[in-house]
PDB file of N, CA and C in Angstrom:
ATOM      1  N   UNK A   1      -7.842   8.508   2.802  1.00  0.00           N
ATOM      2  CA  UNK A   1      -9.086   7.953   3.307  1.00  0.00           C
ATOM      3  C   UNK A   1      -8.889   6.514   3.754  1.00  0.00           C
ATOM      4  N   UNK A   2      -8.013   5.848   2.548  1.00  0.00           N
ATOM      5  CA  UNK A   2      -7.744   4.413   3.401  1.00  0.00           C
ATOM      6  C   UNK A   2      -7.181   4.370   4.565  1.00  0.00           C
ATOM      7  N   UNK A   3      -6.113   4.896   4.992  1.00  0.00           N
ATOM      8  CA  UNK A   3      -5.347   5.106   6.297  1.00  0.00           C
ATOM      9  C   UNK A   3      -6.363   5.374   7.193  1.00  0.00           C
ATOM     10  N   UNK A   4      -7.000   6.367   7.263  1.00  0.00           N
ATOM     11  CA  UNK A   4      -7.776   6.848   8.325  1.00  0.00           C
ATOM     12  C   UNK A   4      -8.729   5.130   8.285  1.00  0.00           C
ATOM     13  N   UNK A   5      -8.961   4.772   7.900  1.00  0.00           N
ATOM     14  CA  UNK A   5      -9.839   3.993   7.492  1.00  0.00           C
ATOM     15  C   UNK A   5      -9.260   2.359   8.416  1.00  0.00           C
ATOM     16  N   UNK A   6      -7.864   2.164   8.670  1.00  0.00           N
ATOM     17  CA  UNK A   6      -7.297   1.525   8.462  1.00  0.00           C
ATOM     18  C   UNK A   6      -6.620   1.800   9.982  1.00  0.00           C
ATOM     19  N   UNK A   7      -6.885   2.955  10.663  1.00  0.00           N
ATOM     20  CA  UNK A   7      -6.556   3.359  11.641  1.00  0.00           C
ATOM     21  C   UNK A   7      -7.321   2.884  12.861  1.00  0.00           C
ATOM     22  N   UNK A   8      -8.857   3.654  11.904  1.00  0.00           N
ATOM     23  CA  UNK A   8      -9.834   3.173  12.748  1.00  0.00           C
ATOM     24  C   UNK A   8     -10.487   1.794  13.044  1.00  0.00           C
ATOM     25  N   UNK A   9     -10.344   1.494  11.770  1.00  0.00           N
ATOM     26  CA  UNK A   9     -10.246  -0.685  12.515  1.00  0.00           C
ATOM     27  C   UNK A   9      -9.373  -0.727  13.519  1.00  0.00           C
ATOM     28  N   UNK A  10      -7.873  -0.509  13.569  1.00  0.00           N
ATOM     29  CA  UNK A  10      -6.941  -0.949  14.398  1.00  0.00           C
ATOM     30  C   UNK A  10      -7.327  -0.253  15.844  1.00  0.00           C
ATOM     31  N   UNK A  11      -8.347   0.851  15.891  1.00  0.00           N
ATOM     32  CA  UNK A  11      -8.568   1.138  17.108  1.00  0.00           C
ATOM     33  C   UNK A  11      -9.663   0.523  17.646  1.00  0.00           C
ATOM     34  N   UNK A  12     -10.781   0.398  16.606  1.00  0.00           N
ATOM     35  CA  UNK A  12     -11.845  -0.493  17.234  1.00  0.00           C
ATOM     36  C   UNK A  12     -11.537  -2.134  17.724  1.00  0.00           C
ATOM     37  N   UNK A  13     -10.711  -2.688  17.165  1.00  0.00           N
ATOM     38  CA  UNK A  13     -10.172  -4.321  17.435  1.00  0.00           C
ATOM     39  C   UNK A  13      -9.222  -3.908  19.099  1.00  0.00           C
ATOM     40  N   UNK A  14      -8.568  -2.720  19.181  1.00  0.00           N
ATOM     41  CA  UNK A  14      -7.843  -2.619  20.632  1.00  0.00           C
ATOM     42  C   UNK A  14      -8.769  -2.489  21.634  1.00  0.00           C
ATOM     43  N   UNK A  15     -10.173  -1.863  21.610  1.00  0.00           N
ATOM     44  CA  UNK A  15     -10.338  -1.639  22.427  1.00  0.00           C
ATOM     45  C   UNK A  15     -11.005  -3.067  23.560  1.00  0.00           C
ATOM     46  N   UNK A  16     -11.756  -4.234  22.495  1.00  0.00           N
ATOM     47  CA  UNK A  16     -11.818  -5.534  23.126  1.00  0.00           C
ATOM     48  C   UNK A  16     -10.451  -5.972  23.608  1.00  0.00           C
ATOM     49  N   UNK A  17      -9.562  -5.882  23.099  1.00  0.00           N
ATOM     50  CA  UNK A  17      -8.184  -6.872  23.225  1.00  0.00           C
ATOM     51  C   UNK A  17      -7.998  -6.074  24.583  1.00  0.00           C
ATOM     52  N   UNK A  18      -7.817  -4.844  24.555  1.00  0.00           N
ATOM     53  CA  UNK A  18      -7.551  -4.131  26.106  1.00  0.00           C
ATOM     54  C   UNK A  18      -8.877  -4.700  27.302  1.00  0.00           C
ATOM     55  N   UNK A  19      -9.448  -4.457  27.057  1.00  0.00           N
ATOM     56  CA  UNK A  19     -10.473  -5.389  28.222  1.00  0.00           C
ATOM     57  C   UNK A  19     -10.750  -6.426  28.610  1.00  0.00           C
ATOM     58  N   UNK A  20     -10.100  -7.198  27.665  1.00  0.00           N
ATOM     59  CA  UNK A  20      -9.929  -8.366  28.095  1.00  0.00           C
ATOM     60  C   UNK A  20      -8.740  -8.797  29.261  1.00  0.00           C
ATOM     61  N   UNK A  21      -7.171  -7.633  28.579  1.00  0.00           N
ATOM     62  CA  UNK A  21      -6.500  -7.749  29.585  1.00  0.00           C
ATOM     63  C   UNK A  21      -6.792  -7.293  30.740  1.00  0.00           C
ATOM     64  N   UNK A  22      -7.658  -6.181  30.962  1.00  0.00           N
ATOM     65  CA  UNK A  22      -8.296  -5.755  32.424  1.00  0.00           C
ATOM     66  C   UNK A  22      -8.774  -6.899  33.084  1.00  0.00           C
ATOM     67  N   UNK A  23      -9.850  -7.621  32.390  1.00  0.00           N
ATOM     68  CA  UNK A  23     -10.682  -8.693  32.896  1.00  0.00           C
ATOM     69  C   UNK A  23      -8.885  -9.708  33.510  1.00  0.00           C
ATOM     70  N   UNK A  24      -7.722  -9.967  32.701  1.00  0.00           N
ATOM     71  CA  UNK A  24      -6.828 -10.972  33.273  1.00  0.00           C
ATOM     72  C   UNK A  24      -6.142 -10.477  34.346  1.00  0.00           C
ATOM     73  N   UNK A  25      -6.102  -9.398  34.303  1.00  0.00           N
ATOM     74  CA  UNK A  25      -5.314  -8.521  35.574  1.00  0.00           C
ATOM     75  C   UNK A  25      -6.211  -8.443  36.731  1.00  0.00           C
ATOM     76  N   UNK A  26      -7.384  -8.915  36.679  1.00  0.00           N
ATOM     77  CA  UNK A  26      -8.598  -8.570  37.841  1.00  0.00           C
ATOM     78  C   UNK A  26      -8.315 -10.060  38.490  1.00  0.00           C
ATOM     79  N   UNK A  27      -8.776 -11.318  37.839  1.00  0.00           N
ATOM     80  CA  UNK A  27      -9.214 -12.263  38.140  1.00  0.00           C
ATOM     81  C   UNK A  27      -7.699 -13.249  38.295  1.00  0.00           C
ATOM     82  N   UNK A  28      -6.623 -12.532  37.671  1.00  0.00           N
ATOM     83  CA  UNK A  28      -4.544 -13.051  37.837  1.00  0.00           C
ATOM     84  C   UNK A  28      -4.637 -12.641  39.005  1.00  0.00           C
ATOM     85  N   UNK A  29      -5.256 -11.561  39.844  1.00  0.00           N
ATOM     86  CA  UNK A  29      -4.684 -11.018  41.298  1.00  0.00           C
ATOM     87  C   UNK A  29      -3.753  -9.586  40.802  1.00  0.00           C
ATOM     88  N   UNK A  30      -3.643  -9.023  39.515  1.00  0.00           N
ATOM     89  CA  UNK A  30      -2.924  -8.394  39.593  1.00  0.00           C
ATOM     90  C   UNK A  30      -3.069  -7.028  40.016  1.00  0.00           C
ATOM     91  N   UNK A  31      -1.745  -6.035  39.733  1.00  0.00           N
ATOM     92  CA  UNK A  31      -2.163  -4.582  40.400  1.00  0.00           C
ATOM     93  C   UNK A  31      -3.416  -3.615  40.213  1.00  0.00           C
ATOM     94  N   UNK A  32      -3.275  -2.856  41.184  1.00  0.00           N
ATOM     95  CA  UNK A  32      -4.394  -2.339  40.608  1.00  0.00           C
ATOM     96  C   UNK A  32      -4.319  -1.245  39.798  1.00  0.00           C
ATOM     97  N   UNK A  33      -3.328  -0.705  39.846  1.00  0.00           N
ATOM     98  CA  UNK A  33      -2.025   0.559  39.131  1.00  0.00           C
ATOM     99  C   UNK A  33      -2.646   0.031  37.706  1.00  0.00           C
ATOM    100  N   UNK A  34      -2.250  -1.073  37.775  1.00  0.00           N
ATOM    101  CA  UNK A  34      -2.154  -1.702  35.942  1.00  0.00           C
ATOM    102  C   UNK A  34      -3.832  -2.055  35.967  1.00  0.00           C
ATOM    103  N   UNK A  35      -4.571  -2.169  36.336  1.00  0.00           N
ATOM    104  CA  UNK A  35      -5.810  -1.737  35.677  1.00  0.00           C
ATOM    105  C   UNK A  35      -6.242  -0.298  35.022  1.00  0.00           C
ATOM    106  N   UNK A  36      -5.664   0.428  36.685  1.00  0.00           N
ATOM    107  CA  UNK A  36      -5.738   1.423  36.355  1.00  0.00           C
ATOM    108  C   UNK A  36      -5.772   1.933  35.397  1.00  0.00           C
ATOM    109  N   UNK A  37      -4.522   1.938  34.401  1.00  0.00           N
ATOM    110  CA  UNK A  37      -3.660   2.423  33.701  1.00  0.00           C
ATOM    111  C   UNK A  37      -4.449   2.022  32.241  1.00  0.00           C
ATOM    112  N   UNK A  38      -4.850   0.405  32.229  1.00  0.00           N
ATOM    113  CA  UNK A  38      -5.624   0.130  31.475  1.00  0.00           C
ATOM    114  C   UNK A  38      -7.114   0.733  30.805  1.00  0.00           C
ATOM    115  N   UNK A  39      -7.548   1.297  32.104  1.00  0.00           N
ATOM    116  CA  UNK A  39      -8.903   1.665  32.143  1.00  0.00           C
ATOM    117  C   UNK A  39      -8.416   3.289  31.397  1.00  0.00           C
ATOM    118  N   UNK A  40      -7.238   3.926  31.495  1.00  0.00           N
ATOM    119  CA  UNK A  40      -7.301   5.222  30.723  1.00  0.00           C
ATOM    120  C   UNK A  40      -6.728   4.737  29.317  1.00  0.00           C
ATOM    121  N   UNK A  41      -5.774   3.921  29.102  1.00  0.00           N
ATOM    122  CA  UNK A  41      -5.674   3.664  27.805  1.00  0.00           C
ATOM    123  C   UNK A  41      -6.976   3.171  27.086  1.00  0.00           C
ATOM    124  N   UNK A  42      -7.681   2.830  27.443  1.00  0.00           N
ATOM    125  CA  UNK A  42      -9.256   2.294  26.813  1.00  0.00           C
ATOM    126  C   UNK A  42     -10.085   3.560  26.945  1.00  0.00           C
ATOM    127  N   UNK A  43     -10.135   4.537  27.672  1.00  0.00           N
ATOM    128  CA  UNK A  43     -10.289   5.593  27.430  1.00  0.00           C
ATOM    129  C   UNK A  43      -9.978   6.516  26.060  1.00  0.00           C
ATOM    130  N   UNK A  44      -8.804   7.033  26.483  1.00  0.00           N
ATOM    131  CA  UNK A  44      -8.284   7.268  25.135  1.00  0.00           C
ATOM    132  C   UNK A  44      -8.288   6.255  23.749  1.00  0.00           C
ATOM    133  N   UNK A  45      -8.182   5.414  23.778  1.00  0.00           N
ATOM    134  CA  UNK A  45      -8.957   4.716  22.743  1.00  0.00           C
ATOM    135  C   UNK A  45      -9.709   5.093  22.150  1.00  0.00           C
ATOM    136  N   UNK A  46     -11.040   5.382  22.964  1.00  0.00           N
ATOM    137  CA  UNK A  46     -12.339   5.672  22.323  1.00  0.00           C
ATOM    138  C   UNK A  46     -12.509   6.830  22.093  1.00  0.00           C
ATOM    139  N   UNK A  47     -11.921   7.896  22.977  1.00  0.00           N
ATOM    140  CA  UNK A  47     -11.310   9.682  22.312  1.00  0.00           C
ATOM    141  C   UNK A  47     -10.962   9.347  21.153  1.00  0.00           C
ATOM    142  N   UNK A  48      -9.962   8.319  20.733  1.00  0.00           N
ATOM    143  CA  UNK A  48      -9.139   8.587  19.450  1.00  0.00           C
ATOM    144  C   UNK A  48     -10.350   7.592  18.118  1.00  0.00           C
ATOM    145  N   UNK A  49     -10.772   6.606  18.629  1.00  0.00           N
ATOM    146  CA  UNK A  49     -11.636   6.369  17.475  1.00  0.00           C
ATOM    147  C   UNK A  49     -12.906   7.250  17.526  1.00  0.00           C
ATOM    148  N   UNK A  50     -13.383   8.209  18.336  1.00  0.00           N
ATOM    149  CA  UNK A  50     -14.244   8.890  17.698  1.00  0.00           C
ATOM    150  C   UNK A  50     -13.763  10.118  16.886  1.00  0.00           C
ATOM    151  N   UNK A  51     -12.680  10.438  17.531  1.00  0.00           N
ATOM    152  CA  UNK A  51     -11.948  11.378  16.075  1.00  0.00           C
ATOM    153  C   UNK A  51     -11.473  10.969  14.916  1.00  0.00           C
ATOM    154  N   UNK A  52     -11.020   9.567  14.938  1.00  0.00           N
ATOM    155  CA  UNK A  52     -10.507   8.832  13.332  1.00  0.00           C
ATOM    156  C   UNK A  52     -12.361   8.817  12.866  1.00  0.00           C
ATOM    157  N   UNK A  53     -13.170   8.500  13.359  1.00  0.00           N
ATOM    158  CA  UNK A  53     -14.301   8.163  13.007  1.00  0.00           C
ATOM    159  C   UNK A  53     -15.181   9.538  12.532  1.00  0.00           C
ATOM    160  N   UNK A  54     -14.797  10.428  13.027  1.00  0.00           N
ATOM    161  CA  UNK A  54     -15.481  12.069  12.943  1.00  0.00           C
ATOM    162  C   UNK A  54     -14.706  12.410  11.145  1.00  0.00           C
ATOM    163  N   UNK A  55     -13.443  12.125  11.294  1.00  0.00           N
ATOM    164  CA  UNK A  55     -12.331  12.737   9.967  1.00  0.00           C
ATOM    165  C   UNK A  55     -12.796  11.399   8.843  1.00  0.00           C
ATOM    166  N   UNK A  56     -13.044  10.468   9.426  1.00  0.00           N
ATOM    167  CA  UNK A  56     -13.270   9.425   8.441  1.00  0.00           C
ATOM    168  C   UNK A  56     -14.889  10.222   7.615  1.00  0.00           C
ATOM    169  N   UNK A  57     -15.774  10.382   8.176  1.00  0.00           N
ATOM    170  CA  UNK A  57     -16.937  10.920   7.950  1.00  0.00           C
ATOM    171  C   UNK A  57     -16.759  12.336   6.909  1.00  0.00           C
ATOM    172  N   UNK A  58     -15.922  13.223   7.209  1.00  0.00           N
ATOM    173  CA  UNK A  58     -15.423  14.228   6.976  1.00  0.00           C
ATOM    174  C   UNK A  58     -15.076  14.171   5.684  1.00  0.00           C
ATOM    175  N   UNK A  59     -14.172  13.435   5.353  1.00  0.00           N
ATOM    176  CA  UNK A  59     -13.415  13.127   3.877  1.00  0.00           C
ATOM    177  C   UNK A  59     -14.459  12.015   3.599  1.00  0.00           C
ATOM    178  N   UNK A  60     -14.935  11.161   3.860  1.00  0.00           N
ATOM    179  CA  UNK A  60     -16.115  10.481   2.550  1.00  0.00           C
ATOM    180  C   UNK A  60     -16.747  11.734   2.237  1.00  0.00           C
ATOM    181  N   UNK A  61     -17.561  12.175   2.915  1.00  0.00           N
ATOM    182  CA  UNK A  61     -18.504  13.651   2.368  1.00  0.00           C
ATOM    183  C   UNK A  61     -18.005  14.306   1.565  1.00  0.00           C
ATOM    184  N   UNK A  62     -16.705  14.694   1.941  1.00  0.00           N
ATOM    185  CA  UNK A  62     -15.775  15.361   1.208  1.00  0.00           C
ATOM    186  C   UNK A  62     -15.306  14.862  -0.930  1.00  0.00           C
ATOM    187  N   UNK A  63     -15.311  13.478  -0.727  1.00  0.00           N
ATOM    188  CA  UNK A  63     -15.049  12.963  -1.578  1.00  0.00           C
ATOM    189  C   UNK A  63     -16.097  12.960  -2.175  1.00  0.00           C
ATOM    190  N   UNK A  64     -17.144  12.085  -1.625  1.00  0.00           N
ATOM    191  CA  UNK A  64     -18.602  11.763  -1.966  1.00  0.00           C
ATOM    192  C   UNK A  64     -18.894  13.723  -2.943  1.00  0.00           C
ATOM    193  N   UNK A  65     -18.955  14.656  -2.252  1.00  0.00           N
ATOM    194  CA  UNK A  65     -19.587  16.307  -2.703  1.00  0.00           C
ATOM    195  C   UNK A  65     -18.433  16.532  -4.253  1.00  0.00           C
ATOM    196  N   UNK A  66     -17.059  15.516  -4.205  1.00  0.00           N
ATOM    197  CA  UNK A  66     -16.737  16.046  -5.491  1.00  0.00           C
ATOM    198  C   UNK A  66     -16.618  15.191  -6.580  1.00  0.00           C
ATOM    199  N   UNK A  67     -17.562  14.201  -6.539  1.00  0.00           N
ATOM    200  CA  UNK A  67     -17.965  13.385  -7.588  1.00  0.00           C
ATOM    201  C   UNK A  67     -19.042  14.079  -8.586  1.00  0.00           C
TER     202      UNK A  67
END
């Protein structure tokens, strides 16, 4: 439960840190490939913290029903 737990911070803190680099790659002049690219990794991001976040839910209940 901690891991998952521990996962999902580390995904919620990426997904600002990644947009921000979008925002430096826009306003640097840079490619647009590498926004691109950015804009699906921040994607998937948020695929993956709503599944750490779905399993996180899952096992508290889980834990929580065998107390």
């Amino acid at each position: 439960f901690v891991g998952v737990s521990v996962v999902g911070a580390v995904l919620t803190v990426a997904t600002p840190l990644l947009a921000g680099r979008v925002v430096d790659e826009i306003t640097g002049r840079g490619r647009a490939s590498t926004v691109v690219v950015l804009a699906a990794v921040i994607a998937a991001v948020a695929v993956g913290e709503a599944a750490v976040s779905l399993l996180s839910r899952w096992l508290s209940s889980t834990i929580g029903e065998g107390l």
